[in-house]
N, C-alpha and C. Protein backbone atom coordinates (compact mmCIF):
# COMPACT_ATOMS: atom_id res chain seq x y z
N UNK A 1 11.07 -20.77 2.28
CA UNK A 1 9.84 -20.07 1.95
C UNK A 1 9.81 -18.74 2.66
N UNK A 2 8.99 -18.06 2.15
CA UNK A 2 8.93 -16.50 2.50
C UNK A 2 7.46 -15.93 2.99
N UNK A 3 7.20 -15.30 4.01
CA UNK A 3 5.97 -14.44 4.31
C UNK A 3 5.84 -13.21 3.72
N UNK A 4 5.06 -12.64 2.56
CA UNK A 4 5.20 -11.66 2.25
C UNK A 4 3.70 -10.60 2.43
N UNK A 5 4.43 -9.45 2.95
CA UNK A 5 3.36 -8.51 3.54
C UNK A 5 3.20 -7.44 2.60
N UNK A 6 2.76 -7.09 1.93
CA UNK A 6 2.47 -5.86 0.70
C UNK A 6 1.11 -4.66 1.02
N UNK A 7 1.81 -3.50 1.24
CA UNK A 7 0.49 -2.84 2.01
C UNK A 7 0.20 -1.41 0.89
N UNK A 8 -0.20 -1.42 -0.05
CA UNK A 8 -0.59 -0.62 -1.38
C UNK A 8 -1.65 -0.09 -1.18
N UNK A 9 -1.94 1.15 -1.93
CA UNK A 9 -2.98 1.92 -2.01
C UNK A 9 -4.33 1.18 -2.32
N UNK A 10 -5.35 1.66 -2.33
CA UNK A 10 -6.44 0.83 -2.54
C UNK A 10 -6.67 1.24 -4.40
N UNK A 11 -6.07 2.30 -4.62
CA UNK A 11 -6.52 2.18 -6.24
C UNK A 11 -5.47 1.40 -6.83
N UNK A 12 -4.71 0.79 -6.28
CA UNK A 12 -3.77 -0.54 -6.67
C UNK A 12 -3.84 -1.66 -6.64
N UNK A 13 -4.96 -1.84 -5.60
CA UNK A 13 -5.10 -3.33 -5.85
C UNK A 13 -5.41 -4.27 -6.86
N UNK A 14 -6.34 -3.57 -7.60
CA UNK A 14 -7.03 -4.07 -9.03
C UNK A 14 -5.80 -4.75 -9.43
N UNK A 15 -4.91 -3.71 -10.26
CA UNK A 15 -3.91 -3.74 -11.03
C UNK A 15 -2.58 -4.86 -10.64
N UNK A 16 -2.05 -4.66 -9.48
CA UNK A 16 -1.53 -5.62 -8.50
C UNK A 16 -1.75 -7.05 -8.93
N UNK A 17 -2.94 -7.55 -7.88
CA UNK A 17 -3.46 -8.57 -7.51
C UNK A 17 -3.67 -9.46 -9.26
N UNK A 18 -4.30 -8.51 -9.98
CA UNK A 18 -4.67 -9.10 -11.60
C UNK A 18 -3.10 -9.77 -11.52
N UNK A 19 -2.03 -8.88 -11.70
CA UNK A 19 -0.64 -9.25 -12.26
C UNK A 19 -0.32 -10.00 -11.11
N UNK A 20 -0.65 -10.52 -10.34
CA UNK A 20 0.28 -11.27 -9.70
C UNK A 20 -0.85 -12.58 -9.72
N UNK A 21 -2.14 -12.39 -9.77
CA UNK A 21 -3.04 -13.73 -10.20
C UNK A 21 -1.87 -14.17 -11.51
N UNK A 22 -2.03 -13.70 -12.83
CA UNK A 22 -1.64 -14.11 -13.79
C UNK A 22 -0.43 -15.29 -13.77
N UNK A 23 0.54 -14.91 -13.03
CA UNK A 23 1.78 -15.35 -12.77
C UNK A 23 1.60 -16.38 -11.65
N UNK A 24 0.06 -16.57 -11.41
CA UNK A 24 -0.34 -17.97 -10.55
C UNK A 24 0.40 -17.51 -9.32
N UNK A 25 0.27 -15.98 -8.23
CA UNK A 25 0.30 -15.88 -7.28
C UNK A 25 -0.89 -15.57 -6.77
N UNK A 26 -1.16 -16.32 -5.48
CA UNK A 26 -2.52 -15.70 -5.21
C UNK A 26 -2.18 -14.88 -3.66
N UNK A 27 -3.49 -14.22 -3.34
CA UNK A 27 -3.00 -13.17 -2.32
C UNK A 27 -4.32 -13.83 -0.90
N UNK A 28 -4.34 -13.00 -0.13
CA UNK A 28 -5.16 -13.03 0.80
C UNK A 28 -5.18 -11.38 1.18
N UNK A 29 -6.36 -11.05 0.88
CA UNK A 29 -6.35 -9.49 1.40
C UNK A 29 -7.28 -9.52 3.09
N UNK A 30 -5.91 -8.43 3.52
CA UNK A 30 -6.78 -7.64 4.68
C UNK A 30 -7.09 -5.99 4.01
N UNK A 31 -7.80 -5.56 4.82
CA UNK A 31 -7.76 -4.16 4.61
C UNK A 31 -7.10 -3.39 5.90
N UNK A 32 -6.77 -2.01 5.87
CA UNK A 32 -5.84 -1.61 6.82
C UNK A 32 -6.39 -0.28 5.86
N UNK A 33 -6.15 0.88 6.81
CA UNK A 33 -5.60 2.34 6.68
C UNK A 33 -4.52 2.61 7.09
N UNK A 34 -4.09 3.71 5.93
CA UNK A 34 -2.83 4.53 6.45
C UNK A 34 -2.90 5.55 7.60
N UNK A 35 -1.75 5.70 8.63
CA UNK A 35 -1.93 6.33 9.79
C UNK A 35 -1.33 7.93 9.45
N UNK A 36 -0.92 8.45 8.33
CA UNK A 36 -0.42 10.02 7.55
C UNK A 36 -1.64 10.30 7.49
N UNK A 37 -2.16 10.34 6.36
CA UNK A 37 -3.19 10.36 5.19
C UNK A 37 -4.48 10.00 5.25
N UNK A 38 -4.65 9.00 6.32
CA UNK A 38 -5.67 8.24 6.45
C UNK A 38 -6.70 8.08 5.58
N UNK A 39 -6.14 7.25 4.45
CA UNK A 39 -6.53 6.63 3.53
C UNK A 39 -6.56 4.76 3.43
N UNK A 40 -7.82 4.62 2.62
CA UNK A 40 -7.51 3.02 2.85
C UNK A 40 -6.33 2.75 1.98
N UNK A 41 -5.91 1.55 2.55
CA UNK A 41 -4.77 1.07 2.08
C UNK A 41 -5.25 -0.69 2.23
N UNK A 42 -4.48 -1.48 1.21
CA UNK A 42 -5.17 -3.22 1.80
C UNK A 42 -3.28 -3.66 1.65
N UNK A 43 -3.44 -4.26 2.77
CA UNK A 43 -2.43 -5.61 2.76
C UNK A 43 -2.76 -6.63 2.34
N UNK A 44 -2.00 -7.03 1.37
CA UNK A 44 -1.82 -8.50 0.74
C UNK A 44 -0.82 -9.39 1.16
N UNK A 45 -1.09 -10.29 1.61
CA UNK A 45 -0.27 -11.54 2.44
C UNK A 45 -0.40 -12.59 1.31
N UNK A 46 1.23 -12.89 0.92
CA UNK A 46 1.22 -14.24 -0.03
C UNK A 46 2.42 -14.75 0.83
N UNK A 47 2.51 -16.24 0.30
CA UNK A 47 3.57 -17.10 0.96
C UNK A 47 4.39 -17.60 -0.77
N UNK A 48 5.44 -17.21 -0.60
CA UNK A 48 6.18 -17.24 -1.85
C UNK A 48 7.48 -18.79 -2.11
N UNK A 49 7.76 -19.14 -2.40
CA UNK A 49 9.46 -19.83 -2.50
C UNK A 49 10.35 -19.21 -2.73
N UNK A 50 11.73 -18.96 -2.08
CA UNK A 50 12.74 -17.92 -1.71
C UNK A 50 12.92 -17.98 -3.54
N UNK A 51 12.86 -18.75 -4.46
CA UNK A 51 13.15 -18.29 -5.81
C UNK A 51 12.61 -17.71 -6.24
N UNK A 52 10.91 -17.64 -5.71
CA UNK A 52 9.95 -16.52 -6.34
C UNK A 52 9.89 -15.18 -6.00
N UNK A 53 10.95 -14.80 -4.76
CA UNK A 53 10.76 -13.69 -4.17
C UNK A 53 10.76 -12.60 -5.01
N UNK A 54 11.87 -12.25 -5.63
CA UNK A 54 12.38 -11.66 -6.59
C UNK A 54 11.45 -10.88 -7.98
N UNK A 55 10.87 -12.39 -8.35
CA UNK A 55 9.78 -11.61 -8.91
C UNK A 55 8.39 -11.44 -8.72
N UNK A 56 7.62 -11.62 -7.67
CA UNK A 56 6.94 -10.98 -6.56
C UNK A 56 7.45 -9.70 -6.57
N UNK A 57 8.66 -9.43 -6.33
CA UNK A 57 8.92 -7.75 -5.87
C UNK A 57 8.61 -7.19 -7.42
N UNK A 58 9.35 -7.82 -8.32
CA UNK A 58 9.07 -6.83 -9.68
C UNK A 58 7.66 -6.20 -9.94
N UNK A 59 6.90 -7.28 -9.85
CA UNK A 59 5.58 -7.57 -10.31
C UNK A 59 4.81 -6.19 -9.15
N UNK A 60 4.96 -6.10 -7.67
CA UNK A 60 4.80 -5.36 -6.81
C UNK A 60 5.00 -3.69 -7.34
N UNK A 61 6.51 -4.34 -7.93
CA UNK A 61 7.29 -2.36 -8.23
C UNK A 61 6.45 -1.88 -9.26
N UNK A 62 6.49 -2.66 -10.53
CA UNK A 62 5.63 -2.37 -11.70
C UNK A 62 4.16 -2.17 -11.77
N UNK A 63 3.38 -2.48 -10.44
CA UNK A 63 2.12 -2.51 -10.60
C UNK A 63 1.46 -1.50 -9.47
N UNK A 64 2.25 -0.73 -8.65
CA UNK A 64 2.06 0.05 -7.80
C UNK A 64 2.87 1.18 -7.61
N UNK A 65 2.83 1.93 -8.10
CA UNK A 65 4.00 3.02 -8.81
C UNK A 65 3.43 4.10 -7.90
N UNK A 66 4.61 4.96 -7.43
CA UNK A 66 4.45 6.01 -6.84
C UNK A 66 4.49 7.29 -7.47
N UNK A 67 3.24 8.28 -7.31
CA UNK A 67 2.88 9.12 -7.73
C UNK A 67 2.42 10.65 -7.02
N UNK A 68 2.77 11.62 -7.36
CA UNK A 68 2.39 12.99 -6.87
C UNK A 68 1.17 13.35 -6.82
N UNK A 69 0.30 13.57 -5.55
CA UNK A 69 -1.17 13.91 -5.35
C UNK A 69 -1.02 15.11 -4.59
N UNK A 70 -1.86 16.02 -4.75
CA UNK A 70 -2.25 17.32 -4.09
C UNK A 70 -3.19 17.23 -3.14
N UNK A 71 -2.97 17.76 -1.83
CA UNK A 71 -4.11 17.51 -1.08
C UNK A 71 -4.17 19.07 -0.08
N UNK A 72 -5.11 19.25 0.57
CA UNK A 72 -5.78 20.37 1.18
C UNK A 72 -5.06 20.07 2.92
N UNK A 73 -4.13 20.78 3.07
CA UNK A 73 -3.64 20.77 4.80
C UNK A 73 -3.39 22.03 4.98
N UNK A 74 -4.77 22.16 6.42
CA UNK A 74 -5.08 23.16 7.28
C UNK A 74 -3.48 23.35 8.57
N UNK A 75 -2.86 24.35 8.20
CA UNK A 75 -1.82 25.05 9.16
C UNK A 75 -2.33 24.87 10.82
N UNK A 76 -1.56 23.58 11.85
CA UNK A 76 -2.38 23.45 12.99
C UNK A 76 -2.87 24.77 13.45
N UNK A 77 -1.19 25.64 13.82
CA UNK A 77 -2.06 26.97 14.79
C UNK A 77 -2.77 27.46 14.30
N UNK A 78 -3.14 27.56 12.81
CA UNK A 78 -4.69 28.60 12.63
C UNK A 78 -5.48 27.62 13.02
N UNK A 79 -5.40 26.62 12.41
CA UNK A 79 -6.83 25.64 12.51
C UNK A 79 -7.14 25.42 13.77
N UNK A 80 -6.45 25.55 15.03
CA UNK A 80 -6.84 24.99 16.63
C UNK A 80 -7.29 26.61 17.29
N UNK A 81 -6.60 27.62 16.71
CA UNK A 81 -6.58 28.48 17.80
C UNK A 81 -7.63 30.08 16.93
N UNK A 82 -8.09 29.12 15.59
CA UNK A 82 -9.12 30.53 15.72
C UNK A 82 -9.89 30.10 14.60
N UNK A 83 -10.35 29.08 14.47
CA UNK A 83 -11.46 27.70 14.33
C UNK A 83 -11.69 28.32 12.59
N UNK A 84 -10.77 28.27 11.74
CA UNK A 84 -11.37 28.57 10.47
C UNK A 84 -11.56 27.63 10.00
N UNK A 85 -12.09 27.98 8.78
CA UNK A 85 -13.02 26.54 7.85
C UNK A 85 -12.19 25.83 7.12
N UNK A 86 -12.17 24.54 6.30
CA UNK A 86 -11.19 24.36 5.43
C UNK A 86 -11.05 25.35 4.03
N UNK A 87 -11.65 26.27 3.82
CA UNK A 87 -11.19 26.96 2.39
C UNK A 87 -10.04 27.40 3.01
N UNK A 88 -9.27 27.89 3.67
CA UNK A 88 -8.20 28.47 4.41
C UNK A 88 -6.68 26.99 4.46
N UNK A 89 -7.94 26.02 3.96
CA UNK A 89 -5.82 24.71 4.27
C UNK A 89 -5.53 25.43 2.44
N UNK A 90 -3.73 24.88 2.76
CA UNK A 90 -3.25 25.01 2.00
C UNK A 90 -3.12 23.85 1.05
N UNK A 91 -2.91 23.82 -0.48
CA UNK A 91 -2.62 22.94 -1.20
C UNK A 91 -1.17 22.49 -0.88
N UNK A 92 -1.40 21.35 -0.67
CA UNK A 92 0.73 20.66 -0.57
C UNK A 92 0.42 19.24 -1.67
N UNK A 93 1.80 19.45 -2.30
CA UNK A 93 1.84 17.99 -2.71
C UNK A 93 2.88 17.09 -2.03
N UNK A 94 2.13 16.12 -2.61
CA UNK A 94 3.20 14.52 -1.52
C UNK A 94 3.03 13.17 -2.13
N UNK A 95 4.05 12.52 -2.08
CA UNK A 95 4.04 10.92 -3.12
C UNK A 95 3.22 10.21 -2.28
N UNK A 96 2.27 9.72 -3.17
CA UNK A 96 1.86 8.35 -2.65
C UNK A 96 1.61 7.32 -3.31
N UNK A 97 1.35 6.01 -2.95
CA UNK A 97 1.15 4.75 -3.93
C UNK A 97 2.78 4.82 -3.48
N UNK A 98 3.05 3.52 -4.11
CA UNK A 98 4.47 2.80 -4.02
C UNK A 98 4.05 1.31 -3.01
N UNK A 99 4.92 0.86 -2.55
CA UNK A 99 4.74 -0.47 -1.87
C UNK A 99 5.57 0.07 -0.74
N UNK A 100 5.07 -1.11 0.70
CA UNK A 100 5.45 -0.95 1.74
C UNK A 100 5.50 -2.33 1.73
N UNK A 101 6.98 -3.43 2.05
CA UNK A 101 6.86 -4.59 1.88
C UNK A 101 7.54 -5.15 3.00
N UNK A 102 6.84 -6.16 3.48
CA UNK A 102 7.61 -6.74 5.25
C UNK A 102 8.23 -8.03 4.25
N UNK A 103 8.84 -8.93 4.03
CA UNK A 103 9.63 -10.62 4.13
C UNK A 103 10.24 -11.18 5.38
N UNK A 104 8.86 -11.89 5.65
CA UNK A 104 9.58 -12.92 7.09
C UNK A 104 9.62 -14.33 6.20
N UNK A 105 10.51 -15.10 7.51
CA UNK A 105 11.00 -16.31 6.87
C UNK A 105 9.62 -17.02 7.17
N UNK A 106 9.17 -18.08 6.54
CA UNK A 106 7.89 -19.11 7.00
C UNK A 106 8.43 -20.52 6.67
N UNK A 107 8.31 -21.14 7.76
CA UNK A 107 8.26 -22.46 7.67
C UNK A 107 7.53 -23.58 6.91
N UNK A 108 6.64 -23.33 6.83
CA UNK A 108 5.56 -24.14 5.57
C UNK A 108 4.11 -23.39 5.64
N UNK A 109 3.35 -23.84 4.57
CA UNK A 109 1.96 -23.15 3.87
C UNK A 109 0.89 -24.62 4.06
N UNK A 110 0.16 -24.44 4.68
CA UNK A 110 -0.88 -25.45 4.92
C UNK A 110 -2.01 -25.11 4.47
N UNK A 111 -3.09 -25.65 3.26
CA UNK A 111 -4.01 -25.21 2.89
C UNK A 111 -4.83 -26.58 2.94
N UNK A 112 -6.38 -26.61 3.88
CA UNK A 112 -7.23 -28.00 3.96
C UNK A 112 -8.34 -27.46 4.19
């Protein structure tokens, strides 16, 4: 058996969690933020059978797809050393969404 840690965007979970209910996986959500971006992000913890791993990951790849977002980042030395406003950050783009996935081994699943 397998511990599986899945830490996806929060506009993924919907989509995710639906497809992996379907296929009679169920999840346990925490919530968590990202430490870049600081955006929410939720971890989903399922306990799988080493045969199901495999497609767990598909189901993961296909339902949390990584994508190009634009966001507003203020240049530190202007921003610390001569206090301008944010109309002055620059637009950058950068991928986000995709999966971040831990697999530890687990010994057994106890549910009472």
């Amino acid at each position: 058996m397998k511990l599986l840690l899945a830490i996806i965007q929060e506009d993924d979970y919907d989509a995710v969690v639906g497809a992996l209910n379907r296929e009679h996986f169920f999840v346990t959500r925490l919530s968590s933020s990202g430490g870049f971006l600081r955006r929410k992000n939720i971890t989903i913890m399922l306990g799988v059978e080493d045969d199901e791993h495999e497609k767990v990951v598909k189901i993961l790849r296909d339902n949390a797809s990584k994508r190009r977002q634009t966001i507003r980042c203020m240049p530190v030395s202007l921003a610390s050393s001569h206090g301008l406003e944010a109309s002055a950050a620059i637009p950058v783009e950068i991928d986000v969404g995709g999966v971040t996935l831990f697999t530890l081994p687990l010994d057994s699943i106890e549910k009472f």
